[in-house]
N, C-alpha and C. Protein backbone atom coordinates (compact mmCIF):
# COMPACT_ATOMS: atom_id res chain seq x y z
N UNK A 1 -72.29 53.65 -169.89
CA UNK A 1 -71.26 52.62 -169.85
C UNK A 1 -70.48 52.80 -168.55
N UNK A 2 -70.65 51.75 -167.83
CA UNK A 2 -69.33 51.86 -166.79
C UNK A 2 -68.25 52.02 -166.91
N UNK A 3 -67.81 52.28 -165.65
CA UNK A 3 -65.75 52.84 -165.68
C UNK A 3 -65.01 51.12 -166.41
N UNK A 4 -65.39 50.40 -165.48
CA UNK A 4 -64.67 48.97 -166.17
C UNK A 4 -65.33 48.62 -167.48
N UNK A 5 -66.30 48.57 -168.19
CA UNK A 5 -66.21 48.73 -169.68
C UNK A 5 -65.56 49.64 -170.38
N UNK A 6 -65.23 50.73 -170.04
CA UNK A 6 -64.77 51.65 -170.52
C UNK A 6 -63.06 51.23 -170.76
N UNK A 7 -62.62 50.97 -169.44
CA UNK A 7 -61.32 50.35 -169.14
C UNK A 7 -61.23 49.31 -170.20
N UNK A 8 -62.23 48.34 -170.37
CA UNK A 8 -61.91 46.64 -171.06
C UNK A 8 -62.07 47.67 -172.51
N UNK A 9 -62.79 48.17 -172.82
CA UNK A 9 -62.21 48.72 -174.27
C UNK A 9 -60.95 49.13 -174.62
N UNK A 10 -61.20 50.01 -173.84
CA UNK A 10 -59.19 50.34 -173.68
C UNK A 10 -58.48 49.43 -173.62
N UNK A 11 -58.48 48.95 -172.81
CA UNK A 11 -57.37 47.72 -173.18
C UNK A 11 -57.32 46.70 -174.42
N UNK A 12 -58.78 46.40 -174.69
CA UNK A 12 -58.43 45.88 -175.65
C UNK A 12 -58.20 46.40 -177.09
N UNK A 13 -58.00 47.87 -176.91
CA UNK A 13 -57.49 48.48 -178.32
C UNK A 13 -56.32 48.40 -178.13
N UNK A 14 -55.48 48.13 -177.33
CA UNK A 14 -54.56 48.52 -176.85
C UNK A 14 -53.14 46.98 -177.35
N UNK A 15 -51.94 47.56 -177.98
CA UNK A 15 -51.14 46.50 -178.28
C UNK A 15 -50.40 45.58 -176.76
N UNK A 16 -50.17 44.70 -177.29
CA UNK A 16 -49.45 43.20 -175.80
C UNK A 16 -48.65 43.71 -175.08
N UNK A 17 -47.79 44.62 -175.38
CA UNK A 17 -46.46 45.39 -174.72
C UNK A 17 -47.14 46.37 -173.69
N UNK A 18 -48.48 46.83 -174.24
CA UNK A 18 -48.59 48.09 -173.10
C UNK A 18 -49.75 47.27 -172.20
N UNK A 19 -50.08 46.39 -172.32
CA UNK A 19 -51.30 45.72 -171.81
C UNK A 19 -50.36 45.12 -170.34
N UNK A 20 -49.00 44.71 -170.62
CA UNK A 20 -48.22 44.04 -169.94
C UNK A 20 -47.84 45.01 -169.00
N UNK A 21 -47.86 46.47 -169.31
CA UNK A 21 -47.39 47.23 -168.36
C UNK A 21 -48.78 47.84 -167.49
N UNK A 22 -49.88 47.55 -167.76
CA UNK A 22 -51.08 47.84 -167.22
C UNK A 22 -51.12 46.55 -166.04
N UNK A 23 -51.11 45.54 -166.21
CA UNK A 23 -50.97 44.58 -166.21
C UNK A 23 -50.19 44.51 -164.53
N UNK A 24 -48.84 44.98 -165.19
CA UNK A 24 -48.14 45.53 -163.80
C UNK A 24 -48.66 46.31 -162.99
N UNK A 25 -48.90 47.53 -163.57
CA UNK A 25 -49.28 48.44 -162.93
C UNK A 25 -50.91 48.29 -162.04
N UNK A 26 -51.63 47.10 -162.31
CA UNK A 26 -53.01 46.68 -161.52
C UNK A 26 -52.87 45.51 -160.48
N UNK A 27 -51.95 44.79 -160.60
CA UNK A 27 -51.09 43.67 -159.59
C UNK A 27 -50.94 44.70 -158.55
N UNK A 28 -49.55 45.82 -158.55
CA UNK A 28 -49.16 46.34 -157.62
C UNK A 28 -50.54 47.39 -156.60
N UNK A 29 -51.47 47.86 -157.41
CA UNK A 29 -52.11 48.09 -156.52
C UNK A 29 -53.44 47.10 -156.08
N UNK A 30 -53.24 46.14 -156.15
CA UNK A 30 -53.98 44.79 -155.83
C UNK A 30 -53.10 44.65 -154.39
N UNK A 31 -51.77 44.43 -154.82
CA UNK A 31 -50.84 44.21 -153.87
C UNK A 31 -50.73 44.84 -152.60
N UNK A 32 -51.02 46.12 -153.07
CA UNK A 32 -51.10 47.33 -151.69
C UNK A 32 -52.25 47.12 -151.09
N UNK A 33 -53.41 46.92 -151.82
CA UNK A 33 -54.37 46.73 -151.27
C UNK A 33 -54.23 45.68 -150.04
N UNK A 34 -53.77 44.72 -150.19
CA UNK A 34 -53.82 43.04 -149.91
C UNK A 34 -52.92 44.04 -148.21
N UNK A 35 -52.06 44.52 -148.89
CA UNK A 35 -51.07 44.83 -147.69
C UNK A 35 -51.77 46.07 -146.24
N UNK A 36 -52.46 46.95 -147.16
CA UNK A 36 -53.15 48.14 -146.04
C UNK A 36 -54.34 47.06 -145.20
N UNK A 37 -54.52 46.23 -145.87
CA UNK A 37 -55.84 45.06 -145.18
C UNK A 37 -55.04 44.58 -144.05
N UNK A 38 -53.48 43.71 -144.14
CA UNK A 38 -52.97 43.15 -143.83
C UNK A 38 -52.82 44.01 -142.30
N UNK A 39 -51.89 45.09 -142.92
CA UNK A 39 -51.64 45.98 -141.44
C UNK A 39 -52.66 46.86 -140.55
N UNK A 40 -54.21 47.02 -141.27
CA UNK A 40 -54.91 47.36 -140.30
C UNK A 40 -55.40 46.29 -139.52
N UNK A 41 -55.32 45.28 -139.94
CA UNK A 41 -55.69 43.36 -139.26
C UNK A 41 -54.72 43.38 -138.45
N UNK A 42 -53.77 43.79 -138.31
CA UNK A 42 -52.32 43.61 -137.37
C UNK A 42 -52.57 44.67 -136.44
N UNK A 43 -52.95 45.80 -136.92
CA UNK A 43 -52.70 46.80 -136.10
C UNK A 43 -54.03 46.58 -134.40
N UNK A 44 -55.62 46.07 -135.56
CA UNK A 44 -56.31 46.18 -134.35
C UNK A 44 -56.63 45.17 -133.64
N UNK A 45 -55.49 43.74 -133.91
CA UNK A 45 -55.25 42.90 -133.16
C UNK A 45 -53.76 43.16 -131.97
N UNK A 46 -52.96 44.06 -132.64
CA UNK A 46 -51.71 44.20 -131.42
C UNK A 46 -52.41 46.04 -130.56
N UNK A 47 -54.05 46.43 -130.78
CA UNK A 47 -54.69 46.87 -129.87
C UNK A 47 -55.10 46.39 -128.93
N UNK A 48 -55.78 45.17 -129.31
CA UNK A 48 -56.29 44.39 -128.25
C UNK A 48 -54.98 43.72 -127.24
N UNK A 49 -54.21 43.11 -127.77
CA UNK A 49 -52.85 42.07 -127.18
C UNK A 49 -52.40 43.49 -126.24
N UNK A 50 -52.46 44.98 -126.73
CA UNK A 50 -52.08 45.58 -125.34
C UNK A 50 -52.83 46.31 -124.73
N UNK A 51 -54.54 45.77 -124.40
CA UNK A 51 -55.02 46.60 -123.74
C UNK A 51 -55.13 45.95 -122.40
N UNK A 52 -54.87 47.03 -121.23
CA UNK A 52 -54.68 46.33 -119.92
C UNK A 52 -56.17 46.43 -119.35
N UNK A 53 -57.26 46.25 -120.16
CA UNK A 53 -58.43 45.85 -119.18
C UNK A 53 -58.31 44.54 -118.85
N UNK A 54 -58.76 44.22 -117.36
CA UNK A 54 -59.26 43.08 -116.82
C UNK A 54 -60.56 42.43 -117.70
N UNK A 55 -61.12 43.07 -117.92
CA UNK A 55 -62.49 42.54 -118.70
C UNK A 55 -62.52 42.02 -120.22
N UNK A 56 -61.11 42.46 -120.60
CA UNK A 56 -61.80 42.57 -122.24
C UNK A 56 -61.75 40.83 -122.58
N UNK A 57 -61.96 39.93 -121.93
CA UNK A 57 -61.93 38.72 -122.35
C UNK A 57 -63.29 38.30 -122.09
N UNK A 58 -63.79 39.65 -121.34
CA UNK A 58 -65.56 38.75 -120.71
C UNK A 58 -66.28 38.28 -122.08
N UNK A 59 -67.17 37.77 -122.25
CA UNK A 59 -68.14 37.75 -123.06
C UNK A 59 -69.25 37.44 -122.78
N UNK A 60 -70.39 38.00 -123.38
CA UNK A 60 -71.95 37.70 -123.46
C UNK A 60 -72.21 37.17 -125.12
N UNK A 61 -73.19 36.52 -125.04
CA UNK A 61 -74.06 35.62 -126.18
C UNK A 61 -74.75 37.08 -127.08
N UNK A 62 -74.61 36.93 -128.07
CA UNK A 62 -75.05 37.54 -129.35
C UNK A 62 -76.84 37.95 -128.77
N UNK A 63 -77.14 37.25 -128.31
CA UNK A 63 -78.74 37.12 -128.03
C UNK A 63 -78.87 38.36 -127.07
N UNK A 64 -77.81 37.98 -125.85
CA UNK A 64 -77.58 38.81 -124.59
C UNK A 64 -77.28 40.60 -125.20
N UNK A 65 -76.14 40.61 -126.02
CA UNK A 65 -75.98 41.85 -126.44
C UNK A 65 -76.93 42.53 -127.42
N UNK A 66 -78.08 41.63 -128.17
CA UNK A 66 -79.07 42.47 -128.75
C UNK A 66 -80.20 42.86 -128.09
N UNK A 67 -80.36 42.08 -126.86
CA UNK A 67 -81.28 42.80 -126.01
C UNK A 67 -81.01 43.88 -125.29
N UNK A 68 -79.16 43.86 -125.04
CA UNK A 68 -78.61 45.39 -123.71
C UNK A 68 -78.62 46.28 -124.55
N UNK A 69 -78.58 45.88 -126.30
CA UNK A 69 -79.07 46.68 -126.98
C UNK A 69 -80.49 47.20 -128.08
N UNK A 70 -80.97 46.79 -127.65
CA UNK A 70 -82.37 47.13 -128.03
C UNK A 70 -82.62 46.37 -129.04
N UNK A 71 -82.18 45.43 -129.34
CA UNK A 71 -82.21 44.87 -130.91
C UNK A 71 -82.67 43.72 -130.64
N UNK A 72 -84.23 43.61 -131.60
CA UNK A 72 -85.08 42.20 -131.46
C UNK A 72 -84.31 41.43 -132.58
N UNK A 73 -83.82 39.67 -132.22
CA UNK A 73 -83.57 39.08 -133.47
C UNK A 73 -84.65 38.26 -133.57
């Protein structure tokens, strides 16, 4: 049996009052989740906004970079 069957049993032995505090308690780390996503998305976009290469705007074609890298598509 998996961890989340295991869990949905539990809960559903479980009376409305404490289900409500589970309830809470799986939002907030939904929530954190949502948020550590949020600030590593922030973080390795205000990497780029301060990196002082001249280049980092160049670009090559998907095609171009699987051949400089060895990769047949």
């Amino acid at each position: 049996m998996s961890n989340k069957e295991v869990a949905k049993q539990i809960i559903d032995s479980l009376p409305d009052h404490k289900v409500e505090k589970i309830l809470f308690f799986l939002r907030g780390i939904q929530f954190d989740d949502n948020i550590e996503d949020d600030l590593f998305c922030e973080s390795l976009l205000q990497d780029y906004l301060q990196d002082s290469d001249p280049d980092k705007h160049n670009a090559i074609s998907l095609e171009d970079f699987a051949k400089q890298e060895g990769i047949i598509l």
